[in-house]
C-alpha atoms as a PDB file:
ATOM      1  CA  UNK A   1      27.939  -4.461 -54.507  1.00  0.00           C
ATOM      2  CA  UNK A   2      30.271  -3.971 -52.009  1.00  0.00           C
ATOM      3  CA  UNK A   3      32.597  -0.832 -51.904  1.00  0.00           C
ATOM      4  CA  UNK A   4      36.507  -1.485 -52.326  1.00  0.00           C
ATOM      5  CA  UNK A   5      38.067   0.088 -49.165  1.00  0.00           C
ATOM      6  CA  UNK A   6      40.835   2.320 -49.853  1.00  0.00           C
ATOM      7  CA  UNK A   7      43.191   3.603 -46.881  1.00  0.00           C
ATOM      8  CA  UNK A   8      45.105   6.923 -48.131  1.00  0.00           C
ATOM      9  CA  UNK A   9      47.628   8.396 -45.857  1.00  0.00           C
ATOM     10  CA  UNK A  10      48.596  11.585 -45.945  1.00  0.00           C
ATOM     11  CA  UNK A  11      52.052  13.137 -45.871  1.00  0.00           C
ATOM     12  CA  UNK A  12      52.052  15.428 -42.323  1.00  0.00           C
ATOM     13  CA  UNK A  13      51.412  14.872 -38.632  1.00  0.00           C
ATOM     14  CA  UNK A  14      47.901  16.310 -39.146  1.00  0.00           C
ATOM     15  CA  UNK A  15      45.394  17.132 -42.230  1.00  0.00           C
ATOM     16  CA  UNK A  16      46.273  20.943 -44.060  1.00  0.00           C
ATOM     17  CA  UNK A  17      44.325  22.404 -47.189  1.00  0.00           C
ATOM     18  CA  UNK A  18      46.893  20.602 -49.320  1.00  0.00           C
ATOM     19  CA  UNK A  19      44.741  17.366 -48.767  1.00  0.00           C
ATOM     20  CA  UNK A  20      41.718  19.518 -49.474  1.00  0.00           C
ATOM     21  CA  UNK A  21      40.909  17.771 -52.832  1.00  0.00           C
ATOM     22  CA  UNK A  22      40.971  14.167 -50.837  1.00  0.00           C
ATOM     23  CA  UNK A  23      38.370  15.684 -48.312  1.00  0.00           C
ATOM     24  CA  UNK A  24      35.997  17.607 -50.974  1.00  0.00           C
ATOM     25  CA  UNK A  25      35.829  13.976 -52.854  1.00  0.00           C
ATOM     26  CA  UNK A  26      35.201  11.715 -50.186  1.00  0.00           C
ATOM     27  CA  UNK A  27      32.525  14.417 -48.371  1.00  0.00           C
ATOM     28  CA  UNK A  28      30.679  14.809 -51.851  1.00  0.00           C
ATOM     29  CA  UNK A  29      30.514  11.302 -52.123  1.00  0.00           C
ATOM     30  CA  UNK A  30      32.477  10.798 -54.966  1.00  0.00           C
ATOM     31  CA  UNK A  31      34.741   7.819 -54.175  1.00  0.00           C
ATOM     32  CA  UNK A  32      31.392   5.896 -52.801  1.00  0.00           C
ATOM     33  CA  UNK A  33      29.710   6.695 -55.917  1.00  0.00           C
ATOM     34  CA  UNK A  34      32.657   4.988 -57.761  1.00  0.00           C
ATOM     35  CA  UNK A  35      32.570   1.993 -55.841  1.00  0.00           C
ATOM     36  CA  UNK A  36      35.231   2.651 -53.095  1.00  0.00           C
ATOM     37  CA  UNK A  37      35.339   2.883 -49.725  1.00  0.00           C
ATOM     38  CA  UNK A  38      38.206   5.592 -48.673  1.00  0.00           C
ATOM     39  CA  UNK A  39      39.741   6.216 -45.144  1.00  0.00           C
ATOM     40  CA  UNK A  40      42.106   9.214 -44.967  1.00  0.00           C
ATOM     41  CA  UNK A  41      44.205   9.229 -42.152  1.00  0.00           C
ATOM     42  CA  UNK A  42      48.063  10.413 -40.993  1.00  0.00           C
ATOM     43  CA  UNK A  43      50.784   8.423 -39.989  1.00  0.00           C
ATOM     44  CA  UNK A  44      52.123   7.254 -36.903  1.00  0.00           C
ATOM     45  CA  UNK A  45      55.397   9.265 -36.278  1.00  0.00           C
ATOM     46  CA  UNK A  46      56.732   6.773 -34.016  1.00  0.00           C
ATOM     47  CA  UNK A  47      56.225   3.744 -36.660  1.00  0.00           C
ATOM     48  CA  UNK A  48      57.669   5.776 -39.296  1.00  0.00           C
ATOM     49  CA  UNK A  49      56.629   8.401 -42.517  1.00  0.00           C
ATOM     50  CA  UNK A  50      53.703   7.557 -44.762  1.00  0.00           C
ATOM     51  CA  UNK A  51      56.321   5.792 -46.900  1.00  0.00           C
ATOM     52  CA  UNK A  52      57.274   3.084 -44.326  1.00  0.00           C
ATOM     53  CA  UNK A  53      53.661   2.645 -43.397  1.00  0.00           C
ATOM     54  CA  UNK A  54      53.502   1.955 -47.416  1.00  0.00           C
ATOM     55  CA  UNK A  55      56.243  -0.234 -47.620  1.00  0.00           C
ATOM     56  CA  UNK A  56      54.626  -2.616 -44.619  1.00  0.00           C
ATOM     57  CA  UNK A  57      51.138  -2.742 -46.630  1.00  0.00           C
ATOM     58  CA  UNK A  58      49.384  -0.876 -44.230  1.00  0.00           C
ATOM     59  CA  UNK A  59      47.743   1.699 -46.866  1.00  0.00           C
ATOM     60  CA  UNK A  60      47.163   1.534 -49.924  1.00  0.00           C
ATOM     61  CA  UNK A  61      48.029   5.147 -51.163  1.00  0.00           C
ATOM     62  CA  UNK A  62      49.649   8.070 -49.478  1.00  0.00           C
ATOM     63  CA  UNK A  63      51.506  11.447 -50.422  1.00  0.00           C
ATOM     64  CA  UNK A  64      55.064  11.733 -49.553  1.00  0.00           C
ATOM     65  CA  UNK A  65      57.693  13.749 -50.324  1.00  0.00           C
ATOM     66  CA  UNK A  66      59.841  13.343 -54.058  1.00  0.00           C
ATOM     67  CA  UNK A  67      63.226  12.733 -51.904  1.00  0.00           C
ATOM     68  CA  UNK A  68      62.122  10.416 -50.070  1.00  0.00           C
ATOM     69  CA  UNK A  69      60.367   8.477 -52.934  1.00  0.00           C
ATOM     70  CA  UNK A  70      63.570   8.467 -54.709  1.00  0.00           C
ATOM     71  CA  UNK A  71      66.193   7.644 -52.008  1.00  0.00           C
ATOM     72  CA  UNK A  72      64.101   4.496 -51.199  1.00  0.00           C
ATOM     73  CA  UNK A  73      63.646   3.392 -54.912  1.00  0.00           C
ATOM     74  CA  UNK A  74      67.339   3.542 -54.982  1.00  0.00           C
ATOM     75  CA  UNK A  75      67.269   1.433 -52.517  1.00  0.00           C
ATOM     76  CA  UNK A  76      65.257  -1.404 -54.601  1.00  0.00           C
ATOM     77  CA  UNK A  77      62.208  -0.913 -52.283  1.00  0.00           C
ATOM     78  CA  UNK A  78      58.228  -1.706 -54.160  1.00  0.00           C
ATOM     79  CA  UNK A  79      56.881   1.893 -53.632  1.00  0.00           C
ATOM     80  CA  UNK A  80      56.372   4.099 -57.013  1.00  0.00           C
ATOM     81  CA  UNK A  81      54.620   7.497 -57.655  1.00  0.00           C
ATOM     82  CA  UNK A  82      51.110   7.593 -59.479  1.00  0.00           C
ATOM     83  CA  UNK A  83      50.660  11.476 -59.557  1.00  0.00           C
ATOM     84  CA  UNK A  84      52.365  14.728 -58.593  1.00  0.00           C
ATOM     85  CA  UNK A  85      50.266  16.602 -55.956  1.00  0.00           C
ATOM     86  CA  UNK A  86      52.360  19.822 -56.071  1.00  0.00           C
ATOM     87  CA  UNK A  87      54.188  21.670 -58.671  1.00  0.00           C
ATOM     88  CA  UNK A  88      56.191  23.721 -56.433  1.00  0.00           C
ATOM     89  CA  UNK A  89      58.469  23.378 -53.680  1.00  0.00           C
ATOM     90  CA  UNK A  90      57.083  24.527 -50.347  1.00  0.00           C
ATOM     91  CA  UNK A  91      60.307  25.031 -47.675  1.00  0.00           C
ATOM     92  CA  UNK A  92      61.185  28.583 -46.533  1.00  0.00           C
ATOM     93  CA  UNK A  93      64.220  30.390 -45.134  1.00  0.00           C
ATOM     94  CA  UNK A  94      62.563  32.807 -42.368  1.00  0.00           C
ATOM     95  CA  UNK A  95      64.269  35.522 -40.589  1.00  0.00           C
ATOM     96  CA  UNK A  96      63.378  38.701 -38.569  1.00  0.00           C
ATOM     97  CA  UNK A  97      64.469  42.421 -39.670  1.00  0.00           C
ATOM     98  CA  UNK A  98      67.402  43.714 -37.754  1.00  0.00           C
ATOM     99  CA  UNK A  99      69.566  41.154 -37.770  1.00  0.00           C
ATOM    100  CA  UNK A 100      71.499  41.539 -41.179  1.00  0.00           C
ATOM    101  CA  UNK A 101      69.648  39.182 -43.257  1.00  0.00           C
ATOM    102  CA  UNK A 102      68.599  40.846 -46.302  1.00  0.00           C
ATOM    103  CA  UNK A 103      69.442  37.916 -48.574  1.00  0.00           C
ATOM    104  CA  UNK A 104      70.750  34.242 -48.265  1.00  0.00           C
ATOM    105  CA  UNK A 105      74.636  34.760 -48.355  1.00  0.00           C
ATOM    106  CA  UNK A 106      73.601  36.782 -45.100  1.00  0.00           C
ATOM    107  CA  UNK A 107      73.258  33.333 -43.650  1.00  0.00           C
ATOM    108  CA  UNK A 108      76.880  33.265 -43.399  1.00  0.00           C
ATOM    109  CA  UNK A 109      77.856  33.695 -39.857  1.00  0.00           C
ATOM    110  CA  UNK A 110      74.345  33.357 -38.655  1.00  0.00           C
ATOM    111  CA  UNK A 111      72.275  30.719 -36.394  1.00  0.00           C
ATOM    112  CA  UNK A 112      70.138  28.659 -38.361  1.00  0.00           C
ATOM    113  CA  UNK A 113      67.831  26.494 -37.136  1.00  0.00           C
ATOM    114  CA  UNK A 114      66.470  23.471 -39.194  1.00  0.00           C
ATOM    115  CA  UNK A 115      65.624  19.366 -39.106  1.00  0.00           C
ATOM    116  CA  UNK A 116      69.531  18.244 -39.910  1.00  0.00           C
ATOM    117  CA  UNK A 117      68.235  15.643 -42.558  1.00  0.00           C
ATOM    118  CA  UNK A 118      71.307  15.119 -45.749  1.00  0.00           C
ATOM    119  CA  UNK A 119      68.646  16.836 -48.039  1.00  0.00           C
ATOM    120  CA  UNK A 120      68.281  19.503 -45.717  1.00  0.00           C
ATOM    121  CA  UNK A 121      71.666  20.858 -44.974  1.00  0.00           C
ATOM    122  CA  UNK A 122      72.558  20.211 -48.870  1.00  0.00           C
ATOM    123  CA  UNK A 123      69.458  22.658 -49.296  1.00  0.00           C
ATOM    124  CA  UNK A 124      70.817  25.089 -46.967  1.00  0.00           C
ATOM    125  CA  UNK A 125      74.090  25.048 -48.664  1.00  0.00           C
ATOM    126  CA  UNK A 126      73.338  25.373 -51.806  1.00  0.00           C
ATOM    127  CA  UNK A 127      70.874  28.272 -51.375  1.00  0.00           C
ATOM    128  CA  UNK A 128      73.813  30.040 -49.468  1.00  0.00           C
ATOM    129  CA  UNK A 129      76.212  29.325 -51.773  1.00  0.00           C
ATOM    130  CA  UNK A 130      74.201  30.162 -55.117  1.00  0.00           C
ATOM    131  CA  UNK A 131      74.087  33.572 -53.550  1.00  0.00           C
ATOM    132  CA  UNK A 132      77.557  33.811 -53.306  1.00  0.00           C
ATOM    133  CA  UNK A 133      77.811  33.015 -49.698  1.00  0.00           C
ATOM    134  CA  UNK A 134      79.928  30.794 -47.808  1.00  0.00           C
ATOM    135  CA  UNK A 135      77.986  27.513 -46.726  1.00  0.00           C
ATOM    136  CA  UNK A 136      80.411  26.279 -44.367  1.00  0.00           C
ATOM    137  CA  UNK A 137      80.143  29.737 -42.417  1.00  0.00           C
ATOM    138  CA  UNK A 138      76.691  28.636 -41.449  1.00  0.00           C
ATOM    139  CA  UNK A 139      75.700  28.071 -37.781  1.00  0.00           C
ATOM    140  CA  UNK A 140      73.352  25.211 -38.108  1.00  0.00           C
ATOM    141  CA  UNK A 141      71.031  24.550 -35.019  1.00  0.00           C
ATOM    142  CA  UNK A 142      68.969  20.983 -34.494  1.00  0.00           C
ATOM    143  CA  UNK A 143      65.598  21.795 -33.936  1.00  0.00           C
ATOM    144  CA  UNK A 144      64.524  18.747 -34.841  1.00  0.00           C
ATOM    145  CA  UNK A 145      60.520  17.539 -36.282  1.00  0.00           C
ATOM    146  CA  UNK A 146      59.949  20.916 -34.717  1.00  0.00           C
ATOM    147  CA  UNK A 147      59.003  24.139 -37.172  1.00  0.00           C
ATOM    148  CA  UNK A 148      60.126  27.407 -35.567  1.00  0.00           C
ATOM    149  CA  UNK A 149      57.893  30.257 -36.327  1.00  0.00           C
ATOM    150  CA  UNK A 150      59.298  33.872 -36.592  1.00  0.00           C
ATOM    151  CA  UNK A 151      58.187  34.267 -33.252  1.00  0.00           C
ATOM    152  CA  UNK A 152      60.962  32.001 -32.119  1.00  0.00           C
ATOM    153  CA  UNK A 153      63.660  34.016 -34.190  1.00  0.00           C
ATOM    154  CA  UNK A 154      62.432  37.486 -32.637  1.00  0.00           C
ATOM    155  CA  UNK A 155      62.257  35.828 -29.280  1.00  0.00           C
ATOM    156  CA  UNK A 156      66.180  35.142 -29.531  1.00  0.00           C
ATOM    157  CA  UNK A 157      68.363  32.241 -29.790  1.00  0.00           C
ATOM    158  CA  UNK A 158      68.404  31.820 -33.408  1.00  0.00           C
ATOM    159  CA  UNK A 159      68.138  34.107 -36.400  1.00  0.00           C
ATOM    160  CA  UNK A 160      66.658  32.089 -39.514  1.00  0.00           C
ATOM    161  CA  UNK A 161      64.967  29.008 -39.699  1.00  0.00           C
ATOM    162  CA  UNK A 162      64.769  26.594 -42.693  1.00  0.00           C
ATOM    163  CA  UNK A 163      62.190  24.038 -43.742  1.00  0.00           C
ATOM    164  CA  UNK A 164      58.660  25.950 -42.781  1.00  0.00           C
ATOM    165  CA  UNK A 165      56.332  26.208 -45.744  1.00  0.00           C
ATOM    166  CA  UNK A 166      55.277  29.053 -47.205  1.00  0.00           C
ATOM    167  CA  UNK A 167      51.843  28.035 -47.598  1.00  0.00           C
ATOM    168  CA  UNK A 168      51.306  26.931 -44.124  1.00  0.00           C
ATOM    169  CA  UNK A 169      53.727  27.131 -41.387  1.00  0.00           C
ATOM    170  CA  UNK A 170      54.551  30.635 -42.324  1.00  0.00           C
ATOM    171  CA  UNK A 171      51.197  31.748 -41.681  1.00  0.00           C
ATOM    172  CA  UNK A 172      51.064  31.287 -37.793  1.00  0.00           C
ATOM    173  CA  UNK A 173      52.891  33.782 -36.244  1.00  0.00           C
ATOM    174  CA  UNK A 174      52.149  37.300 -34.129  1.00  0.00           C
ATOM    175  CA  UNK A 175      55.055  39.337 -35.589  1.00  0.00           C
ATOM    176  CA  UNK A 176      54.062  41.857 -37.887  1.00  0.00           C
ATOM    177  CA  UNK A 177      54.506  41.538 -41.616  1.00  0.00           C
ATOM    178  CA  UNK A 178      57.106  44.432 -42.121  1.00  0.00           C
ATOM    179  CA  UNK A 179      59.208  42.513 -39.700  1.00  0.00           C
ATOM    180  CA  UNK A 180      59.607  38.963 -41.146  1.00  0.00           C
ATOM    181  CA  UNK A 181      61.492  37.964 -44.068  1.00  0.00           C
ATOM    182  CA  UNK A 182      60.158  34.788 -46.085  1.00  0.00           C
ATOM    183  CA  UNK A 183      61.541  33.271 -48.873  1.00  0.00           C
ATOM    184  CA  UNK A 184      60.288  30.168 -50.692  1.00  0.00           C
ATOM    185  CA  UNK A 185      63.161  28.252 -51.734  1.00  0.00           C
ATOM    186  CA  UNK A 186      62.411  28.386 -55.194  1.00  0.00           C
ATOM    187  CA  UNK A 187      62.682  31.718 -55.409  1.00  0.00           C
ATOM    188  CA  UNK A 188      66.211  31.927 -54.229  1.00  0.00           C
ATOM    189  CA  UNK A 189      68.063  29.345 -56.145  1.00  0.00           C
ATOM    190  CA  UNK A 190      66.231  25.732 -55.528  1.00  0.00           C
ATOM    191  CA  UNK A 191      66.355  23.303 -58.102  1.00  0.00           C
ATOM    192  CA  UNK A 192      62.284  22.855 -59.603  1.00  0.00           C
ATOM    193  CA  UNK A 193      60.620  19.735 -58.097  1.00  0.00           C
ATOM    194  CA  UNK A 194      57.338  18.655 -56.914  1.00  0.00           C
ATOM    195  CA  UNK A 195      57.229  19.221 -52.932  1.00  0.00           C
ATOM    196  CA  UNK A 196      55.142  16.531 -53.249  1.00  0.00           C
ATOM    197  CA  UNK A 197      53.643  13.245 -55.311  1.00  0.00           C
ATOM    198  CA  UNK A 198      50.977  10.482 -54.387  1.00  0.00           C
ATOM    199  CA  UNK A 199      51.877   6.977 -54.710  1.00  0.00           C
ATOM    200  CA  UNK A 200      51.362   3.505 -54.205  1.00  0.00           C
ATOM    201  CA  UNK A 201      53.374  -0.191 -52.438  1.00  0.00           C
ATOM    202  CA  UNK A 202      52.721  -3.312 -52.139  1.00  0.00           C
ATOM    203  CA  UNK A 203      49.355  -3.539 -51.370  1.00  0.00           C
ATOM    204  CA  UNK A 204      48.136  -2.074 -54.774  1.00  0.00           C
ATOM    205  CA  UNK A 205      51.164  -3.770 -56.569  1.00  0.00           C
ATOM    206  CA  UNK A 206      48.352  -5.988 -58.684  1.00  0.00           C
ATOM    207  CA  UNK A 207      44.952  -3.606 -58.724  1.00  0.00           C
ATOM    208  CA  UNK A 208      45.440  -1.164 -61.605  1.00  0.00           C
ATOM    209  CA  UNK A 209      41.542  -0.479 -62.171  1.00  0.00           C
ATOM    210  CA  UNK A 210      41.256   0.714 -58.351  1.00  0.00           C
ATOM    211  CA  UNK A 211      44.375   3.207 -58.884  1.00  0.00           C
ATOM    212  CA  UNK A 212      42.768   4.866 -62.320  1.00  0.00           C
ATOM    213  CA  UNK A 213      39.612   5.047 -60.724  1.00  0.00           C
ATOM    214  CA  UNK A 214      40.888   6.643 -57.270  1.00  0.00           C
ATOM    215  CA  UNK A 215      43.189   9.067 -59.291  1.00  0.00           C
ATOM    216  CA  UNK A 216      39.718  10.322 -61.611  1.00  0.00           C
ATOM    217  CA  UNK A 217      38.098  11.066 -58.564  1.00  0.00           C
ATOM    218  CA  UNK A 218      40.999  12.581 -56.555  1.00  0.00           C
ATOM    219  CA  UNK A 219      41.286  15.121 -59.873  1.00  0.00           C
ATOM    220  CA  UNK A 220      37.755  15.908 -59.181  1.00  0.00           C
ATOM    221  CA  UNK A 221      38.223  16.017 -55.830  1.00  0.00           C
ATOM    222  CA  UNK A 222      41.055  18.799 -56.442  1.00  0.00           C
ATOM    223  CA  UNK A 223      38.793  20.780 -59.281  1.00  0.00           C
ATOM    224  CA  UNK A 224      36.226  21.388 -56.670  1.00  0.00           C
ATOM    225  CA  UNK A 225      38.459  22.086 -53.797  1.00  0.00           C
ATOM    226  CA  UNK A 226      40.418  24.851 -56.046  1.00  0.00           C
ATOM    227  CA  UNK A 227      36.571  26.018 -57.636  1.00  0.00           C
ATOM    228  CA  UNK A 228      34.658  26.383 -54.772  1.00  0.00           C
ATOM    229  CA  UNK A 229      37.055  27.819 -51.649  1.00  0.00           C
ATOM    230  CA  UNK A 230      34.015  28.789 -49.255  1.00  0.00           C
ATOM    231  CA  UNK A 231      32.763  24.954 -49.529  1.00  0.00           C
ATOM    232  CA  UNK A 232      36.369  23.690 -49.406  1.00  0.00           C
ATOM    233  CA  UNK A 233      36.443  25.288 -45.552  1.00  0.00           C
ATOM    234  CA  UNK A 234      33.331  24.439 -44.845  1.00  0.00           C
ATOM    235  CA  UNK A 235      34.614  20.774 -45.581  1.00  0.00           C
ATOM    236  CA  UNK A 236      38.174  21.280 -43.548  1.00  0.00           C
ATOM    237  CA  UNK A 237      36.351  22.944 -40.612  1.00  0.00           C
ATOM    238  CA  UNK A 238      35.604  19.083 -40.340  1.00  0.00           C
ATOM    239  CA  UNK A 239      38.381  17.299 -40.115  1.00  0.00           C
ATOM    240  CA  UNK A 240      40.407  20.492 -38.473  1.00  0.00           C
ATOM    241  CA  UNK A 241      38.641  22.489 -36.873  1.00  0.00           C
ATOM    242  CA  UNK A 242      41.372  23.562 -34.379  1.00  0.00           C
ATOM    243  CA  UNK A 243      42.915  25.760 -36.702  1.00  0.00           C
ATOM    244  CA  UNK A 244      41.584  29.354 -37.043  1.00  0.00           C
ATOM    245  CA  UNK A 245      39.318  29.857 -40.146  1.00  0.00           C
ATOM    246  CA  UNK A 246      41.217  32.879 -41.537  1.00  0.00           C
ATOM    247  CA  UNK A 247      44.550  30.964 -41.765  1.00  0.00           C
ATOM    248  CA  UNK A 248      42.810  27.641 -43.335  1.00  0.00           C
ATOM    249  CA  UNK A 249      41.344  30.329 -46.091  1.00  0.00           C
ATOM    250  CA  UNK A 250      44.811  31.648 -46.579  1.00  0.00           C
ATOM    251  CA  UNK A 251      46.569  28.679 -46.989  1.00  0.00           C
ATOM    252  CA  UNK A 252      44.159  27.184 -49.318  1.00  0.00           C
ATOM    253  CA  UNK A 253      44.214  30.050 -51.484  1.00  0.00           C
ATOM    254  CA  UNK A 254      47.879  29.931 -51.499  1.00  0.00           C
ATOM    255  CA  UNK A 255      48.370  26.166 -51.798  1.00  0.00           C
ATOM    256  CA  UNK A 256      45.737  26.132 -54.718  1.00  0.00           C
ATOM    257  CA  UNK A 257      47.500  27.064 -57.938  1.00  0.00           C
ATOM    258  CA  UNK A 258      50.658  24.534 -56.714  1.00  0.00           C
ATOM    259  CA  UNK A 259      47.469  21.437 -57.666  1.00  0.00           C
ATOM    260  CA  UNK A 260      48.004  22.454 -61.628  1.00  0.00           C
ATOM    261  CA  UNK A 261      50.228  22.814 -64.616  1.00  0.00           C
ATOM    262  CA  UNK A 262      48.805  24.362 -67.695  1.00  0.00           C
ATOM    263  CA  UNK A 263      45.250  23.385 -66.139  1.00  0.00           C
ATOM    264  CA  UNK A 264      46.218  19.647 -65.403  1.00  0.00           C
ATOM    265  CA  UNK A 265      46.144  17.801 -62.204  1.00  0.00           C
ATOM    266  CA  UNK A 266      48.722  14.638 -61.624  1.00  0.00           C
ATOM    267  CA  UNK A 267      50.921  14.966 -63.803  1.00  0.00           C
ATOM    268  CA  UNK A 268      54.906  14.313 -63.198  1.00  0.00           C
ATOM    269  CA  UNK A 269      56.691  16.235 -64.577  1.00  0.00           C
ATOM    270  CA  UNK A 270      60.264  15.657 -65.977  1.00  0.00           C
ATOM    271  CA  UNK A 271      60.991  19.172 -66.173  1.00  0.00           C
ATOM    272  CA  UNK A 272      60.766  19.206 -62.582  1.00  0.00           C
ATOM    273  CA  UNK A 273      62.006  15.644 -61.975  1.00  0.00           C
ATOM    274  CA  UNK A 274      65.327  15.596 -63.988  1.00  0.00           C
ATOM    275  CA  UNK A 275      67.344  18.830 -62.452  1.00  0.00           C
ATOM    276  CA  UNK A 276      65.746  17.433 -59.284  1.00  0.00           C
ATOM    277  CA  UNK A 277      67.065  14.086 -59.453  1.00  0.00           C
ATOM    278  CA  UNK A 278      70.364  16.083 -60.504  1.00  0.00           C
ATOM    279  CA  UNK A 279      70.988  18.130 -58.112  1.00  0.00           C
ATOM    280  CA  UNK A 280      69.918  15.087 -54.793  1.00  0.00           C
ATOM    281  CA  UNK A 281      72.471  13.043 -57.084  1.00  0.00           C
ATOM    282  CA  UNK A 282      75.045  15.660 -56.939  1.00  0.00           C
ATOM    283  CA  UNK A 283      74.169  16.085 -53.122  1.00  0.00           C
ATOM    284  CA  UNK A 284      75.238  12.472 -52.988  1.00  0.00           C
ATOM    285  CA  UNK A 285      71.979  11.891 -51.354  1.00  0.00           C
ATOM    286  CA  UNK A 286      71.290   9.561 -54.555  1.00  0.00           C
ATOM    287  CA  UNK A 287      73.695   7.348 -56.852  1.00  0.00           C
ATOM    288  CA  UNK A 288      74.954   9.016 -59.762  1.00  0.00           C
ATOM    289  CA  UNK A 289      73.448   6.757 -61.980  1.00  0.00           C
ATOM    290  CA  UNK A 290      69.731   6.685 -60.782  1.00  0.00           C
ATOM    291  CA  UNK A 291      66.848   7.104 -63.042  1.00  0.00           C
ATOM    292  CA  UNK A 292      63.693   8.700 -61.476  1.00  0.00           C
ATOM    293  CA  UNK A 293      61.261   6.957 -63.922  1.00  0.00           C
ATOM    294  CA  UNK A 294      62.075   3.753 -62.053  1.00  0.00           C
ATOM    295  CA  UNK A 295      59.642   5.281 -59.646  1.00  0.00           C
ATOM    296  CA  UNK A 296      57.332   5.738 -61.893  1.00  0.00           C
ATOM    297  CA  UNK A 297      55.079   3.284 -63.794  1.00  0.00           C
ATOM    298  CA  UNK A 298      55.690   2.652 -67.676  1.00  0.00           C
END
């Protein structure tokens, strides 16, 4: 019989341990065993996010961001969510001691550099301003697709950064730990939402039996990947073996625990969809009216 080939793209410009579960079920053999043949692979910056490569039919799943998911089902565009992947948010505000950052309404006055998306700077904003701050006092810098390390803030220029994640980008830097300040956004006044989900477009539209059997085995996938940690490297020193091991163990271990709620795997949450959907709508980076289950299947 042959094996139903699956392409799955994943959501950055290069594998992480948050696709660890993908990797740990396609190495073990799982997916084969279940009849399907899966390719994991990235996207193409310059032909667009995993979500356009989606919308064209050129994969069949791939993990994206919630925003994004939403903004284009607004839109009226075939793409829905099948599963959450994460059940935290994962952007950071970084700064460097000695420069009179000690919480976000310190922003105020202050150079921070970031990717200028709509969701970004409302982000920014609204962390400033739950703290009491003044958002429009904030000296925003375009660093574009690029993530600035703490390195970058001690090395001048700039004194914070938004949009790093905790769980990854946060981890590569020489600075010493007393002298960088890190704080997950959800920690300092972010609406809940899931950083990120796994969906489907219009090549899956009509294949229902090869999306419940990819998502079992993905859950397995995940299981193993959060049980086992030494195999899980073993596994990523694979498909990334340019990053140093001690960093890969790290972020798994940190990016675990975001795979599960209450010992479950997939699930979307509306507790961390509605305020979500909320607060992008009140952003006016979505209508006021939109419904998020439209981007997920009844």
């Amino acid at each position: 019989m042959t094996a139903t080939h699956v392409r799955v793209m994943l959501e950055y410009f290069h594998p992480w341990p948050n696709a660890a579960g993908f990797y740990v079920a396609s190495r073990n053999g799982w997916y084969a065993d279940a009849g399907l043949d899966v390719e994991l692979t990235v996207f193409d910056a310059l032909r667009g996010d995993t979500l356009e490569h989606l919308l064209r039919g050129e994969v069949h799943f791939g993990v994206f961001p919630t925003n994004r998911l939403l903004v284009r089902r607004a839109e009226g565009q075939p793409l829905q969510a099948v599963a959450s992947i994460n059940h935290r948010g994962m952007e950071t505000i970084q700064s460097v001691t000695g420069r009179g950052i000690t919480r976000p309404r310190d922003l105020a006055g202050k150079r921070l550099a970031l990717n200028p998306t709509p969701r970004g700077v409302a982000m920014v904003r609204h962390l400033v301003a739950a703290d009491g701050g003044d958002p429009d006092a904030v000296i925003l810098v375009d660093s574009g697709h690029r993530e600035l390390s703490v390195d970058d803030i001690a090395a001048g220029g700039i004194d914070a950064t938004f949009g790093g994640y905790w769980a990854w980008d946060a981890l590569f830097a020489d600075l010493p730990g007393e002298e960088r300040i890190i704080w997950p956004v959800d920690d300092i006044g972010a609406p809940p939402y899931h950083s990120y989900l796994l969906g489907t477009g219009p090549a899956l539209a009509d294949d229902p039996g090869v999306i419940a059997t990819f998502l079992e085995v993905t859950e397995r996938g995940f299981r193993a990947a959060t049980d086992d940690p030494a195999g899980t490297l073993e596994i990523l020193d694979r498909v990334i073996p340019y990053f140093p091991r001690p960093v890969l163990a790290r972020s798994l271990e940190l990016i675990a625990p975001t795979w599960w709620h209450d010992g479950s795997w997939g699930e979307i949450r509306p507790d961390l969809m509605d305020p979500y959907t909320d607060w992008l709508a009140t952003a006016g980076i979505l209508p006021a009216d939109f419904d998020w289950r439209t981007a997920v299947p009844r």
